[in-house]
C-alpha atoms as a PDB file:
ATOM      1  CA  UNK A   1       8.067  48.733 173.580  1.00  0.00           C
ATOM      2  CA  UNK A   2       5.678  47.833 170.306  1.00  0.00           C
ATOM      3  CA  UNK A   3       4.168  44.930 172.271  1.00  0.00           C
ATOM      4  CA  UNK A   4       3.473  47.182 174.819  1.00  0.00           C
ATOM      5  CA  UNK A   5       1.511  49.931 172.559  1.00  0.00           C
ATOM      6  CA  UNK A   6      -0.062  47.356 170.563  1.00  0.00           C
ATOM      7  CA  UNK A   7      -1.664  46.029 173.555  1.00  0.00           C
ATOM      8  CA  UNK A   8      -2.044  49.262 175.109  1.00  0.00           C
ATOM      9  CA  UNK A   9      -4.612  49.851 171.865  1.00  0.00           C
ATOM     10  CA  UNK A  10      -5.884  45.870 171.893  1.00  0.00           C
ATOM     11  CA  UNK A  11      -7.076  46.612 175.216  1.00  0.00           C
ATOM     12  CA  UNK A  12      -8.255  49.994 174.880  1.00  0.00           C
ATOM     13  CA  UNK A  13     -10.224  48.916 171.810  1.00  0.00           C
ATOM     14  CA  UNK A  14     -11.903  45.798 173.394  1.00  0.00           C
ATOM     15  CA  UNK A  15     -13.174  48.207 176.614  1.00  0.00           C
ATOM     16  CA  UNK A  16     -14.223  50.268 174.129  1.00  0.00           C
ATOM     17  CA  UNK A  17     -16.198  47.815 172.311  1.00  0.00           C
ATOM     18  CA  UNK A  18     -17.883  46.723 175.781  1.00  0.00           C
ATOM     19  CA  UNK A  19     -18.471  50.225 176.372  1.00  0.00           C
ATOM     20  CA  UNK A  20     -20.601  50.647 172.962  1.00  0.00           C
ATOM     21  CA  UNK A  21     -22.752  47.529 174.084  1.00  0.00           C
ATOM     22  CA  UNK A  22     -23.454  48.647 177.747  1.00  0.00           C
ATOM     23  CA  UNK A  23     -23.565  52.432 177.231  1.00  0.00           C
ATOM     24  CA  UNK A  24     -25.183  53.249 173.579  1.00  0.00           C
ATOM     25  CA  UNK A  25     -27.873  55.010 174.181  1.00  0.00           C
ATOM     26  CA  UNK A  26     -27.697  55.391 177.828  1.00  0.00           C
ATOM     27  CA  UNK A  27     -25.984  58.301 177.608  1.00  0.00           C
ATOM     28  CA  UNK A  28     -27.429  62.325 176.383  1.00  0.00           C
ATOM     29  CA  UNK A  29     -26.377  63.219 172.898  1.00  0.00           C
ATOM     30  CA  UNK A  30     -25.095  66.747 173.908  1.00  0.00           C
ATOM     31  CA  UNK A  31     -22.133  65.126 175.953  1.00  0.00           C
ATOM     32  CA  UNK A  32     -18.903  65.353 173.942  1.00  0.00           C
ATOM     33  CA  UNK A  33     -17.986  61.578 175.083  1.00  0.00           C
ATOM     34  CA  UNK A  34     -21.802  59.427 174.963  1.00  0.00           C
ATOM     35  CA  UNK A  35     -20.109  55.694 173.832  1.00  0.00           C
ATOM     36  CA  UNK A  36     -22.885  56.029 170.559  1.00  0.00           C
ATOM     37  CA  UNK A  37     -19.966  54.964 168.397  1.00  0.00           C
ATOM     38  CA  UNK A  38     -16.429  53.307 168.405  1.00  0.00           C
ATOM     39  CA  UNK A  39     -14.714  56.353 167.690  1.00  0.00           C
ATOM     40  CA  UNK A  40     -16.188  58.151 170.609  1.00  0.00           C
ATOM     41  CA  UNK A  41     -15.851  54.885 173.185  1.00  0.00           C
ATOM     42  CA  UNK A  42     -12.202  54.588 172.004  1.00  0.00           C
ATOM     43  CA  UNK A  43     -11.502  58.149 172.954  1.00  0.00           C
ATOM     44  CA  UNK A  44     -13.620  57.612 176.460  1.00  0.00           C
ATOM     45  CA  UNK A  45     -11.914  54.480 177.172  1.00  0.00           C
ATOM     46  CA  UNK A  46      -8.244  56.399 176.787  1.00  0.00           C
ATOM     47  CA  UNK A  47     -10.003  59.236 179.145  1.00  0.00           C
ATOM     48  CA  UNK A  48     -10.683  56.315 181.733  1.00  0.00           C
ATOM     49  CA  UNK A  49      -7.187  54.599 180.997  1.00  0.00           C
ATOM     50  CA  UNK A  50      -5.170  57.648 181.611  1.00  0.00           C
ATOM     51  CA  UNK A  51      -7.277  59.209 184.267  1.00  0.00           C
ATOM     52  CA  UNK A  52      -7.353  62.240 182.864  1.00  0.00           C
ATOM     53  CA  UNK A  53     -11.138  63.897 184.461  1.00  0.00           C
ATOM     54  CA  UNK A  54     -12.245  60.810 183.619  1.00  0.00           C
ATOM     55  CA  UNK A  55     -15.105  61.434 186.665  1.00  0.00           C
ATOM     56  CA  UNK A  56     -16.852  63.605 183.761  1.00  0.00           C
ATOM     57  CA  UNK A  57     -17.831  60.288 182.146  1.00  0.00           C
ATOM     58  CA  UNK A  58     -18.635  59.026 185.527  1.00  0.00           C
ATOM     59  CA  UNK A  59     -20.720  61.306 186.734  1.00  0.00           C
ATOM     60  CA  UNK A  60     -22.464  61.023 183.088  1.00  0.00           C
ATOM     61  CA  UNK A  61     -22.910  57.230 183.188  1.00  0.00           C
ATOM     62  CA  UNK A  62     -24.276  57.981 186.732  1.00  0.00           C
ATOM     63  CA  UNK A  63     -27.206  60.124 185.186  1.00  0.00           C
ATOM     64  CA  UNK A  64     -27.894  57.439 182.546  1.00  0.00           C
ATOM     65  CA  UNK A  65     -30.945  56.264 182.233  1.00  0.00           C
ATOM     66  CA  UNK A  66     -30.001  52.608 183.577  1.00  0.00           C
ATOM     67  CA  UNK A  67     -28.805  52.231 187.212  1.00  0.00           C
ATOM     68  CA  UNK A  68     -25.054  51.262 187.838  1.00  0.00           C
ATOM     69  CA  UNK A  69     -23.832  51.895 185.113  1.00  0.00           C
ATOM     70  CA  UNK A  70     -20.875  54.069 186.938  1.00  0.00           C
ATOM     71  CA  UNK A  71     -19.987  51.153 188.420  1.00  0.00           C
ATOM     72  CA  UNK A  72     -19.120  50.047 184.880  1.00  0.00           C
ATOM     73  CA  UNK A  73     -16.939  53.360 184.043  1.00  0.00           C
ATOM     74  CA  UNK A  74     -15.376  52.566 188.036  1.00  0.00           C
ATOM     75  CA  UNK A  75     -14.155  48.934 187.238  1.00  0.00           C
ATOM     76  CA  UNK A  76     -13.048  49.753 183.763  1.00  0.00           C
ATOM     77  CA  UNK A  77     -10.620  52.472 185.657  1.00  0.00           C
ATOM     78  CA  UNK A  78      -9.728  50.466 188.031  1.00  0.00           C
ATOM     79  CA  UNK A  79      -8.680  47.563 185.807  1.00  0.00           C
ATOM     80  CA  UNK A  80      -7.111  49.831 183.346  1.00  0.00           C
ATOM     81  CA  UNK A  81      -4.908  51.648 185.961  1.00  0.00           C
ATOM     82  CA  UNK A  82      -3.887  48.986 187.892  1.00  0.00           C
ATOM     83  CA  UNK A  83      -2.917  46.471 184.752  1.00  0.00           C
ATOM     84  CA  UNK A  84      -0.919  49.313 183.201  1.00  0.00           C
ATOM     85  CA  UNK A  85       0.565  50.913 186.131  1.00  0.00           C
ATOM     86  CA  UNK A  86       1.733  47.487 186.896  1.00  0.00           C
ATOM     87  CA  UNK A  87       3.235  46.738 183.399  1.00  0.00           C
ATOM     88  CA  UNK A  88       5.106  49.885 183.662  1.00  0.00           C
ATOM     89  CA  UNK A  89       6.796  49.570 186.563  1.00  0.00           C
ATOM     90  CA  UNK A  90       7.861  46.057 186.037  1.00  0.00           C
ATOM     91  CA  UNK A  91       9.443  46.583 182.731  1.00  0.00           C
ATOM     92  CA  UNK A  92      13.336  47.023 183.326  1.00  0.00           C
ATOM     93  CA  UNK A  93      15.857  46.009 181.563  1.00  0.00           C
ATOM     94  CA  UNK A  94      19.015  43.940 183.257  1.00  0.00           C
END
């Protein structure tokens, strides 16, 4: 169950990281979640992960200054949900 957090937070941290380099600045400072720091992308990238109204950061990457950039936020949710909701449900024990 470690190995499973610890990567839980490896991966969470490197989509965060990502998310710093494609989205810093992009964003409006007055949003709560804008990816200008690692503390902030870490938090956004566990919003995305558990899909908790993670379309709030969509919908705010989609008024970015840069086009397509929800299409970043959609893939990272994607990935996220489908790699962890697969590791979930194939963990038994015999």
């Amino acid at each position: 169950m470690t190995n499973m957090i610890l990567f839980l937070l490896l991966v969470n941290f490197i989509a965060s990281l990502m998310a710093v380099q494609l989205l810093r600045g992009d964003m409006p400072s007055s949003q709560m979640i804008n990816f200008g720091d690692i503390y902030n992308a870490f938090l956004g990238m566990w919003q995305i992960f558990t899909s908790e109204n993670w379309t709030t950061l969509l919908y705010s990457a989609a008024t970015a200054s840069q086009p397509a950039r929800q299409s970043i936020v959609v893939i990272l949710f994607l990935t996220g949900w489908m790699l962890f909701a697969n590791c979930t449900c194939s963990t038994h024990t015999a």
